[in-house]
ModelCIF file with pLDDT and N, C-alpha, C, O atoms, coordinates in Angstrom:
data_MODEL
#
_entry.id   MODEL 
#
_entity.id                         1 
_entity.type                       polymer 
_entity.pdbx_number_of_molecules   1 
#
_entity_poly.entity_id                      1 
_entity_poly.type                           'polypeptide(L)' 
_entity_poly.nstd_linkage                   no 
_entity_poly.nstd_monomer                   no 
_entity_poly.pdbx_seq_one_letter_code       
;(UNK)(UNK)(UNK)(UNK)(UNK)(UNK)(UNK)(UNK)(UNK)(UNK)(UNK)(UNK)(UNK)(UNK)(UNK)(UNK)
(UNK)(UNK)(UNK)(UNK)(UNK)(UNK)(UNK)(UNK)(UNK)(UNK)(UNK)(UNK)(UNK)(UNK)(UNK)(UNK)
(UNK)(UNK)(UNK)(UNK)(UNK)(UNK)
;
_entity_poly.pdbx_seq_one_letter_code_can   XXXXXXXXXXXXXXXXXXXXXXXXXXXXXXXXXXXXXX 
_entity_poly.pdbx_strand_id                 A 
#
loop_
_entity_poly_seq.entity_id 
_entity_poly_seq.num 
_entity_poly_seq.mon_id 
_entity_poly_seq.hetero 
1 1  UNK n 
1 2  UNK n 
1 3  UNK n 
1 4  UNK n 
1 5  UNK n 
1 6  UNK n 
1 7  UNK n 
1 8  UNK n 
1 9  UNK n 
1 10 UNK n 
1 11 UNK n 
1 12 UNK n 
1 13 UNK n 
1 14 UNK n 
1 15 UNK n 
1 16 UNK n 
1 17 UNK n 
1 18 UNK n 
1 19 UNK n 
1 20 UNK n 
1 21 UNK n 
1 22 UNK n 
1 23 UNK n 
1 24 UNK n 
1 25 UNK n 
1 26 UNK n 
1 27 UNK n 
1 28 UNK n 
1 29 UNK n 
1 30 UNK n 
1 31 UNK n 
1 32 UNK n 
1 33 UNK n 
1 34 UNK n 
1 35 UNK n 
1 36 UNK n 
1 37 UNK n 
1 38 UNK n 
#
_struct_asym.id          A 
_struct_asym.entity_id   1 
#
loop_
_ma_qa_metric.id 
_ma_qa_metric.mode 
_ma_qa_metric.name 
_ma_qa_metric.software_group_id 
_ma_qa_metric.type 
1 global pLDDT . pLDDT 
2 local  pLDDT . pLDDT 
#
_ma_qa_metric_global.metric_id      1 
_ma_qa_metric_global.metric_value   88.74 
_ma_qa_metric_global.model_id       1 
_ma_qa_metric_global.ordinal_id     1 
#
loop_
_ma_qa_metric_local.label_asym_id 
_ma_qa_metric_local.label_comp_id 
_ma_qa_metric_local.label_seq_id 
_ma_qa_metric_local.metric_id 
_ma_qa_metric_local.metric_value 
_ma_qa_metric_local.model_id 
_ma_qa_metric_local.ordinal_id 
A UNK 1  2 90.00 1 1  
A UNK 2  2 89.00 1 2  
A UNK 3  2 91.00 1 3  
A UNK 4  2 91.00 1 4  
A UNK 5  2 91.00 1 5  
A UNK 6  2 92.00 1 6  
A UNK 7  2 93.00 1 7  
A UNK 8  2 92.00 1 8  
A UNK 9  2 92.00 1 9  
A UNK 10 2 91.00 1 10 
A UNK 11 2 91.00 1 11 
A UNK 12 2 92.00 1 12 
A UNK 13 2 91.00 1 13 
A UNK 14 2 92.00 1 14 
A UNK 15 2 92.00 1 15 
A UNK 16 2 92.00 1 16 
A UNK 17 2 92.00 1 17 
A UNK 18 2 91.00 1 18 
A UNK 19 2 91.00 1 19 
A UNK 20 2 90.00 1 20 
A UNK 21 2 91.00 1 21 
A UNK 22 2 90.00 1 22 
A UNK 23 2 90.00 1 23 
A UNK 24 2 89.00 1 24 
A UNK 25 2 89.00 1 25 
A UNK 26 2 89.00 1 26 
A UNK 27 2 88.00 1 27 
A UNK 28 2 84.00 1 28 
A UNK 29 2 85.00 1 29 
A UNK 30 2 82.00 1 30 
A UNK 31 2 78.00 1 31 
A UNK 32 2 83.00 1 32 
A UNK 33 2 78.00 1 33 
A UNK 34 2 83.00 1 34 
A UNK 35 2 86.00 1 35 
A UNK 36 2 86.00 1 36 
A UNK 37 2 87.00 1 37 
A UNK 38 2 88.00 1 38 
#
loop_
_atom_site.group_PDB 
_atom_site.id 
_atom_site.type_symbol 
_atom_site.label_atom_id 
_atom_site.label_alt_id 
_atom_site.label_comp_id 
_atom_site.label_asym_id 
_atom_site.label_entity_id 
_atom_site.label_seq_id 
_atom_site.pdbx_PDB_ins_code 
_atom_site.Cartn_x 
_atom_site.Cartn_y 
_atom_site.Cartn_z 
_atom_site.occupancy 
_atom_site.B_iso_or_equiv 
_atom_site.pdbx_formal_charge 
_atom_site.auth_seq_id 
_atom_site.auth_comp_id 
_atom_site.auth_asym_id 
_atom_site.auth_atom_id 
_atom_site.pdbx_PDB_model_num 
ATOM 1   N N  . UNK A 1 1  ? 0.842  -1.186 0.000   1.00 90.00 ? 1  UNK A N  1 
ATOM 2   C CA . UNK A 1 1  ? 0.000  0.000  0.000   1.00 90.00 ? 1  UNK A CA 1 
ATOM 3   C C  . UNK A 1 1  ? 0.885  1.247  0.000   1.00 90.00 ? 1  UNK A C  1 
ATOM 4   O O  . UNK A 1 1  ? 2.088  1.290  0.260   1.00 90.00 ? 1  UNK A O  1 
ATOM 5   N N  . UNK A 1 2  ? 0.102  2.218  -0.326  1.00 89.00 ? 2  UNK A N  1 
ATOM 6   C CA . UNK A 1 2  ? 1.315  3.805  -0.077  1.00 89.00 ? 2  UNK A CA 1 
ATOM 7   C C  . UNK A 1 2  ? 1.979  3.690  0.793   1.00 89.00 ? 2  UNK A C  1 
ATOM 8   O O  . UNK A 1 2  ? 3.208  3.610  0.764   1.00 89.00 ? 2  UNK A O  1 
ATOM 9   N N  . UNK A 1 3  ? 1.021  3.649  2.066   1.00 91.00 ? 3  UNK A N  1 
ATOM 10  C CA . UNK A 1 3  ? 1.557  3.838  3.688   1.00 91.00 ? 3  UNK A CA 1 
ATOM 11  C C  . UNK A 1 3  ? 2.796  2.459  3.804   1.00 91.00 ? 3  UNK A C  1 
ATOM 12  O O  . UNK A 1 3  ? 3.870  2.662  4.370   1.00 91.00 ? 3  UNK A O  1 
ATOM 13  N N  . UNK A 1 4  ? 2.552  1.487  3.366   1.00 91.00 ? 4  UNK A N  1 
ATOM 14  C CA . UNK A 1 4  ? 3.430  0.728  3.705   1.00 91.00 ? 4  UNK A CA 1 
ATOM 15  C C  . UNK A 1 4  ? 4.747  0.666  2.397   1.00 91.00 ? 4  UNK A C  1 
ATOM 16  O O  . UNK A 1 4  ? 5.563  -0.240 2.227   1.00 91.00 ? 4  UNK A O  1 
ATOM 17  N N  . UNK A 1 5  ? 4.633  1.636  1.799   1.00 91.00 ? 5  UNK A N  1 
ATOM 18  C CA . UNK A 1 5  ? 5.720  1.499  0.818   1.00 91.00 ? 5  UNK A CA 1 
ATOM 19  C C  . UNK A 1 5  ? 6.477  2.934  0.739   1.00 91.00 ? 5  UNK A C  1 
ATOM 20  O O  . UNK A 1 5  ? 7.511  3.128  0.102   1.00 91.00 ? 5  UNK A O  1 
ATOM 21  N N  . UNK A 1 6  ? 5.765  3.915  1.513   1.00 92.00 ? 6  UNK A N  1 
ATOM 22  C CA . UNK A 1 6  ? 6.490  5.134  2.018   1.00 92.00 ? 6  UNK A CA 1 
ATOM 23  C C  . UNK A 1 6  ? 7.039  4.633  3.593   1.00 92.00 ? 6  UNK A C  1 
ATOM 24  O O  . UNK A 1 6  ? 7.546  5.506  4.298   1.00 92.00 ? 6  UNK A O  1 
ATOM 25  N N  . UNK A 1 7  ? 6.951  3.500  4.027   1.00 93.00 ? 7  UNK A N  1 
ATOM 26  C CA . UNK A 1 7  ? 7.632  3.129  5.298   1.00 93.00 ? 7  UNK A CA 1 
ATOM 27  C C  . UNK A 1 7  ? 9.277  2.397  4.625   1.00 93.00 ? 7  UNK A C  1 
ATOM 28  O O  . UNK A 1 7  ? 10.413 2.729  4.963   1.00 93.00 ? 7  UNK A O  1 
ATOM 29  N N  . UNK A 1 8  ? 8.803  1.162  3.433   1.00 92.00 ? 8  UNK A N  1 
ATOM 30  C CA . UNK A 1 8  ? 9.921  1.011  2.979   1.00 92.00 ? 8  UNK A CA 1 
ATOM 31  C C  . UNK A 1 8  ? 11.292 2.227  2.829   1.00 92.00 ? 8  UNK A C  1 
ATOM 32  O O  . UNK A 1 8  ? 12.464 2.348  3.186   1.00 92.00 ? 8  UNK A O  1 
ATOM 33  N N  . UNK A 1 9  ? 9.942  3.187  1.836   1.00 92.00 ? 9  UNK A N  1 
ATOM 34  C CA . UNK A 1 9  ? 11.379 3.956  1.701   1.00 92.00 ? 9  UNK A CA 1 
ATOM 35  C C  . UNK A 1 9  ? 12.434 4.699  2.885   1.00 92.00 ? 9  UNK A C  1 
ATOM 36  O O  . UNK A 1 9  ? 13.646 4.915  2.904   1.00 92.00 ? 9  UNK A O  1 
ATOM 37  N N  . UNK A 1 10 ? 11.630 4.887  3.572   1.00 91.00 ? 10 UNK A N  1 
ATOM 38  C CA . UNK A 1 10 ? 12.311 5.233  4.721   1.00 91.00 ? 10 UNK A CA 1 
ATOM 39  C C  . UNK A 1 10 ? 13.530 4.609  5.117   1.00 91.00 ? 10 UNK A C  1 
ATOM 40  O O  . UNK A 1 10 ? 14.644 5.025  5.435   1.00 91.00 ? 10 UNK A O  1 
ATOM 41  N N  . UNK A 1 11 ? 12.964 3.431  5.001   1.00 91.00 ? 11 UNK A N  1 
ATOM 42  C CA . UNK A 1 11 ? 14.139 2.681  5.884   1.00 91.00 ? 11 UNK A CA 1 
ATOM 43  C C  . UNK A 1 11 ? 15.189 1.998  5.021   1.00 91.00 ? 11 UNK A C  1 
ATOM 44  O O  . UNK A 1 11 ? 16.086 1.389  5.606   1.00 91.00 ? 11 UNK A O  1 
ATOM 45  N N  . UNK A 1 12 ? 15.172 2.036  3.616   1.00 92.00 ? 12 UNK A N  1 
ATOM 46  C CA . UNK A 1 12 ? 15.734 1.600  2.848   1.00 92.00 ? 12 UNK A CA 1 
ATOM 47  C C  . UNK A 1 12 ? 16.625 2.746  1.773   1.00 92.00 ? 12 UNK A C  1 
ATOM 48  O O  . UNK A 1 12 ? 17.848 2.851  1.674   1.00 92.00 ? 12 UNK A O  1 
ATOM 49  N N  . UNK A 1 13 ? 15.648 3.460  1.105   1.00 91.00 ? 13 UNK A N  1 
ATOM 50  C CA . UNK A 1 13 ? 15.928 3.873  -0.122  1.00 91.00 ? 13 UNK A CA 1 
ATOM 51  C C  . UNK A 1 13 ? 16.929 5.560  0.809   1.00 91.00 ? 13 UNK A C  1 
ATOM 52  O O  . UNK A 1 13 ? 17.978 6.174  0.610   1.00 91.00 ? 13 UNK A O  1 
ATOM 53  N N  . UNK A 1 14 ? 16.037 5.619  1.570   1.00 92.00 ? 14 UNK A N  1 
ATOM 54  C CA . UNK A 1 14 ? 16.556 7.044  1.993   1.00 92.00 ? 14 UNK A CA 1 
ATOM 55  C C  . UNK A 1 14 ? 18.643 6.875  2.237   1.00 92.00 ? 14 UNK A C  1 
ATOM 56  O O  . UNK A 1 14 ? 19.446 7.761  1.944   1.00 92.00 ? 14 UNK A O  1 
ATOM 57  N N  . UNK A 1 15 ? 18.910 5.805  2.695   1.00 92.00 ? 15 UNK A N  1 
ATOM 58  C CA . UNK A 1 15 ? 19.896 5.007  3.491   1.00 92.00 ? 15 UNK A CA 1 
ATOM 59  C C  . UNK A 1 15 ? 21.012 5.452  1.967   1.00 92.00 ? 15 UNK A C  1 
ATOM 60  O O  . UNK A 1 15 ? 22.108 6.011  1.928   1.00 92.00 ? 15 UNK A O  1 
ATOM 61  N N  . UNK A 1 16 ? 20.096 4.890  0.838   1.00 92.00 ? 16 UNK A N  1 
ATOM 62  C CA . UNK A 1 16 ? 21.113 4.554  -0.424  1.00 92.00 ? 16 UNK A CA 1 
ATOM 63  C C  . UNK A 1 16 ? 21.002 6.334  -1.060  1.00 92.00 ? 16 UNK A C  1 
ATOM 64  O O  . UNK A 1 16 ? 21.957 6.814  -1.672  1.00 92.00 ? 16 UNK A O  1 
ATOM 65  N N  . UNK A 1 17 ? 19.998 6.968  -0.855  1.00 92.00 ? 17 UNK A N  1 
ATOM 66  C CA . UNK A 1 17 ? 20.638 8.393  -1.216  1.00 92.00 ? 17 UNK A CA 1 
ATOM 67  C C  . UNK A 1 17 ? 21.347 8.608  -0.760  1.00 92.00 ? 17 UNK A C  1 
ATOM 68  O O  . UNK A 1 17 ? 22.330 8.826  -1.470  1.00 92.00 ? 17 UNK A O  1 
ATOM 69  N N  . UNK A 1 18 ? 21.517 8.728  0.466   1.00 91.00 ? 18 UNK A N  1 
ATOM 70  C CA . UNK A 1 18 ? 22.266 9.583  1.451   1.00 91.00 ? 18 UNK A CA 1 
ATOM 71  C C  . UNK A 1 18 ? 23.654 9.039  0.855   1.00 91.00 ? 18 UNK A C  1 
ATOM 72  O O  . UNK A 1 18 ? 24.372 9.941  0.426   1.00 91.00 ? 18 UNK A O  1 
ATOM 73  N N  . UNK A 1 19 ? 24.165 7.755  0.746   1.00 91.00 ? 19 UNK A N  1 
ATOM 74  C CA . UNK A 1 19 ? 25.158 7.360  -0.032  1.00 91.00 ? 19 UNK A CA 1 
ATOM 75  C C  . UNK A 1 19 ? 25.639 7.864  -1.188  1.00 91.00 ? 19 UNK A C  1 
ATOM 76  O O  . UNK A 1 19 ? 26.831 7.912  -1.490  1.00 91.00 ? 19 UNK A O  1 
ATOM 77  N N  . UNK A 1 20 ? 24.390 8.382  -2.084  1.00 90.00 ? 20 UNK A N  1 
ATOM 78  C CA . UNK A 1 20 ? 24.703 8.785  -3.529  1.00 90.00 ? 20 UNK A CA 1 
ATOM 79  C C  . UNK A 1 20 ? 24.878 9.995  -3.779  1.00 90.00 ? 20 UNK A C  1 
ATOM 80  O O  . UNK A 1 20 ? 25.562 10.343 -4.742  1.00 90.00 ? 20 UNK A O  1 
ATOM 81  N N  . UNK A 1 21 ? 24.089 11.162 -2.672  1.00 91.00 ? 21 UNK A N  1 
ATOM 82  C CA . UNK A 1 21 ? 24.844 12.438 -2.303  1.00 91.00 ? 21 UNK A CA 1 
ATOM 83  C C  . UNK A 1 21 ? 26.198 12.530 -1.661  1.00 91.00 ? 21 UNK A C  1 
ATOM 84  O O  . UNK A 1 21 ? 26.723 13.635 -1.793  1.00 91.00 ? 21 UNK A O  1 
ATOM 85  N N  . UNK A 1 22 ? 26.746 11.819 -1.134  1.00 90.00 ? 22 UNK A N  1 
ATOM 86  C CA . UNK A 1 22 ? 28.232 11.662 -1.155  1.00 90.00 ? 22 UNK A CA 1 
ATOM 87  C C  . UNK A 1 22 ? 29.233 11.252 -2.047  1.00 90.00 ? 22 UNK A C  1 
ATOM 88  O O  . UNK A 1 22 ? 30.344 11.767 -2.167  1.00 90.00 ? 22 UNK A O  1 
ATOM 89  N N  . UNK A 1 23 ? 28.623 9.968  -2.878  1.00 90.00 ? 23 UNK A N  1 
ATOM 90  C CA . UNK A 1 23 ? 29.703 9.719  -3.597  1.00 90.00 ? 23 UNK A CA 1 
ATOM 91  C C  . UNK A 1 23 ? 29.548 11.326 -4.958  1.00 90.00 ? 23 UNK A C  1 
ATOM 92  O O  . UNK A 1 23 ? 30.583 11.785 -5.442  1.00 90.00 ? 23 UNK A O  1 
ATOM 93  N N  . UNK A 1 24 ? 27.987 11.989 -5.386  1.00 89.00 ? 24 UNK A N  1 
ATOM 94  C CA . UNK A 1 24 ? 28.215 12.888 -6.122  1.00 89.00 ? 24 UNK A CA 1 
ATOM 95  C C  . UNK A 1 24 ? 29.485 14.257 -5.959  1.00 89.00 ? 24 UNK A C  1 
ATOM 96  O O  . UNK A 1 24 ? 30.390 14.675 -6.681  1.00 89.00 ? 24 UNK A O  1 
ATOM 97  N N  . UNK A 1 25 ? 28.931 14.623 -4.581  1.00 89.00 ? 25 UNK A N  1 
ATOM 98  C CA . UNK A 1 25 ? 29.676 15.607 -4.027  1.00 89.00 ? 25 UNK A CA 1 
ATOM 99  C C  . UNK A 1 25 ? 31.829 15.319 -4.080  1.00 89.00 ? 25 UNK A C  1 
ATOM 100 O O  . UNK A 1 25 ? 32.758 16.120 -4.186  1.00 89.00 ? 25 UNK A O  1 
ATOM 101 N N  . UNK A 1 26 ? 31.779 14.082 -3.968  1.00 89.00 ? 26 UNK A N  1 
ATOM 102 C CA . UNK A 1 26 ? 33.085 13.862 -3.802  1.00 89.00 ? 26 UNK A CA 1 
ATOM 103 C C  . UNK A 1 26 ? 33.802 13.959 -5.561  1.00 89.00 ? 26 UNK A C  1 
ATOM 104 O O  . UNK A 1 26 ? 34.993 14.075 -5.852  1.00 89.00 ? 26 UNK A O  1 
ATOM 105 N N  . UNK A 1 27 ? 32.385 13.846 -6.686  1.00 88.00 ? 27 UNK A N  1 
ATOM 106 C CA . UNK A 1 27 ? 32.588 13.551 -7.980  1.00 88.00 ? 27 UNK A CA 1 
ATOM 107 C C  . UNK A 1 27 ? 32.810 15.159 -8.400  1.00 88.00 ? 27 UNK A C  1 
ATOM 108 O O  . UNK A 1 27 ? 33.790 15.557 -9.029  1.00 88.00 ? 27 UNK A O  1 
ATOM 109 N N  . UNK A 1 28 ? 31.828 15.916 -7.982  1.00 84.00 ? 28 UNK A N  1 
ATOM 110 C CA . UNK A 1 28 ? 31.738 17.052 -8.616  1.00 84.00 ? 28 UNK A CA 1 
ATOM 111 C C  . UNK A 1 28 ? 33.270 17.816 -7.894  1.00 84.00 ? 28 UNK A C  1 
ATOM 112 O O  . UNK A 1 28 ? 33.615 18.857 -8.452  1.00 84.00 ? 28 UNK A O  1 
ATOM 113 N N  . UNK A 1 29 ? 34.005 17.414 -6.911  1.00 85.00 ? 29 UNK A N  1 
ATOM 114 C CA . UNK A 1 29 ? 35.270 18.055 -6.999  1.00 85.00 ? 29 UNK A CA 1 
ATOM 115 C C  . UNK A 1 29 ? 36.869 17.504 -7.186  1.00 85.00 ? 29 UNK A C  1 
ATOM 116 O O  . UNK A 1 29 ? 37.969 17.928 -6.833  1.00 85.00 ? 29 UNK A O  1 
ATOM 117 N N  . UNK A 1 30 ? 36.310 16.157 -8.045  1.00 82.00 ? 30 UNK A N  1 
ATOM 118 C CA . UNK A 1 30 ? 37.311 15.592 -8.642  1.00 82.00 ? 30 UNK A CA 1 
ATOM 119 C C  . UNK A 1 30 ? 36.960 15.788 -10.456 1.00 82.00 ? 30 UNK A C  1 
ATOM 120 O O  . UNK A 1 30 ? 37.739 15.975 -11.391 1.00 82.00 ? 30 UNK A O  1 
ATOM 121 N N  . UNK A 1 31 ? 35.936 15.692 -10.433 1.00 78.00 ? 31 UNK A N  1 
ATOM 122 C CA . UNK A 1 31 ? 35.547 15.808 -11.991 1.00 78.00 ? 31 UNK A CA 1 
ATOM 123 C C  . UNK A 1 31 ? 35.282 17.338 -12.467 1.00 78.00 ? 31 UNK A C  1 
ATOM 124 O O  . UNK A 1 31 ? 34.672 18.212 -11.851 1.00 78.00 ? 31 UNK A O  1 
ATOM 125 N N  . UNK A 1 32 ? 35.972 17.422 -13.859 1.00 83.00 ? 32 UNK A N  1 
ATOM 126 C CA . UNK A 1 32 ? 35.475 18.872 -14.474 1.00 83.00 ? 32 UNK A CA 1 
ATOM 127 C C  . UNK A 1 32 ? 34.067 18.750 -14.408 1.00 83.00 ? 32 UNK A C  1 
ATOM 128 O O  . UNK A 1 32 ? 33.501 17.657 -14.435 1.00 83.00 ? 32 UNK A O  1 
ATOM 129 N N  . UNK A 1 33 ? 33.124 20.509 -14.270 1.00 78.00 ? 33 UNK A N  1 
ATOM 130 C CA . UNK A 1 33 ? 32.018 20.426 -14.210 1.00 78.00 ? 33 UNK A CA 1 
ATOM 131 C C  . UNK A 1 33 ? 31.439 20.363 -15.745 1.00 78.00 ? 33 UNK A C  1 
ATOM 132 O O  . UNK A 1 33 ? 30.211 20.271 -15.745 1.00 78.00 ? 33 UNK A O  1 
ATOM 133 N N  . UNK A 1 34 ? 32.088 20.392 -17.181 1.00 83.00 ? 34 UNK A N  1 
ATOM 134 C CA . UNK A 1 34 ? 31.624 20.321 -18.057 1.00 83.00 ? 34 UNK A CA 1 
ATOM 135 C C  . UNK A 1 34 ? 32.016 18.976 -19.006 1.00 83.00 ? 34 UNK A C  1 
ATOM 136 O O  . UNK A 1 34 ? 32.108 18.831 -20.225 1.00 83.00 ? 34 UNK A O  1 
ATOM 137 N N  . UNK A 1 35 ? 32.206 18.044 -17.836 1.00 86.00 ? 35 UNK A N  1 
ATOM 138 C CA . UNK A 1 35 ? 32.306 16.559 -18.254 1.00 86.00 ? 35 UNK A CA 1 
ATOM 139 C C  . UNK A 1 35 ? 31.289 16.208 -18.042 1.00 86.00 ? 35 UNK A C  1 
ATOM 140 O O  . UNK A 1 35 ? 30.578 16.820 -17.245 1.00 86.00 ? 35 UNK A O  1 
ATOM 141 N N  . UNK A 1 36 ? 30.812 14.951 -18.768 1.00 86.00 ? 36 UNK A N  1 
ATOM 142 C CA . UNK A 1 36 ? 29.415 14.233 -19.233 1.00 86.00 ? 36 UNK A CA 1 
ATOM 143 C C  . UNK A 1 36 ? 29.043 13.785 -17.312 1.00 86.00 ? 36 UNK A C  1 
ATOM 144 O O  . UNK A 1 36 ? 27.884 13.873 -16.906 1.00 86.00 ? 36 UNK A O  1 
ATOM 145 N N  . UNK A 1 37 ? 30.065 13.388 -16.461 1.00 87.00 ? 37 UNK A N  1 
ATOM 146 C CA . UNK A 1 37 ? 29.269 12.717 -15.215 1.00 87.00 ? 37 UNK A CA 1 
ATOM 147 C C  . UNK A 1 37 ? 29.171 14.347 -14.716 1.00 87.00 ? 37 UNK A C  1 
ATOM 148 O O  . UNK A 1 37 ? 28.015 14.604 -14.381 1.00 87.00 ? 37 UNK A O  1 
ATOM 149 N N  . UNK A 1 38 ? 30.129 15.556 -14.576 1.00 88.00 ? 38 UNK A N  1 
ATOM 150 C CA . UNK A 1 38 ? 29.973 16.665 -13.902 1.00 88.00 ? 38 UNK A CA 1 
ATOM 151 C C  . UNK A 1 38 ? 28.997 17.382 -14.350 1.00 88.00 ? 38 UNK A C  1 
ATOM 152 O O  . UNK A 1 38 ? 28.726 18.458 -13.817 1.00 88.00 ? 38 UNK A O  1 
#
C-alpha cells in the first residue's frame, strides 16, 4: 500500500541516497564540471 511502501522507503531507499549524495559531491570536486558525469 502507499503507507506501507512510504515506510519502505524510509528505511531503505533514503539510506542509499544519502550514499549517492556523497559519492556525487566527492565527484563534482574531482571531476570537471563540463564533463558528461559533472
Amino acid at each position: 500500500t502507499p503507507e506501507e511502501r512510504a515506510l519502505l522507503r524510509q528505511r531503505r531507499s533514503r539510506r542509499v541516497i544519502r550514499g549517492l549524495r556523497r559519492r556525487i559531491d566527492k565527484t563534482l570536486h574531482a571531476e570537471r564540471p563540463k564533463s558528461p558525469v559533472g
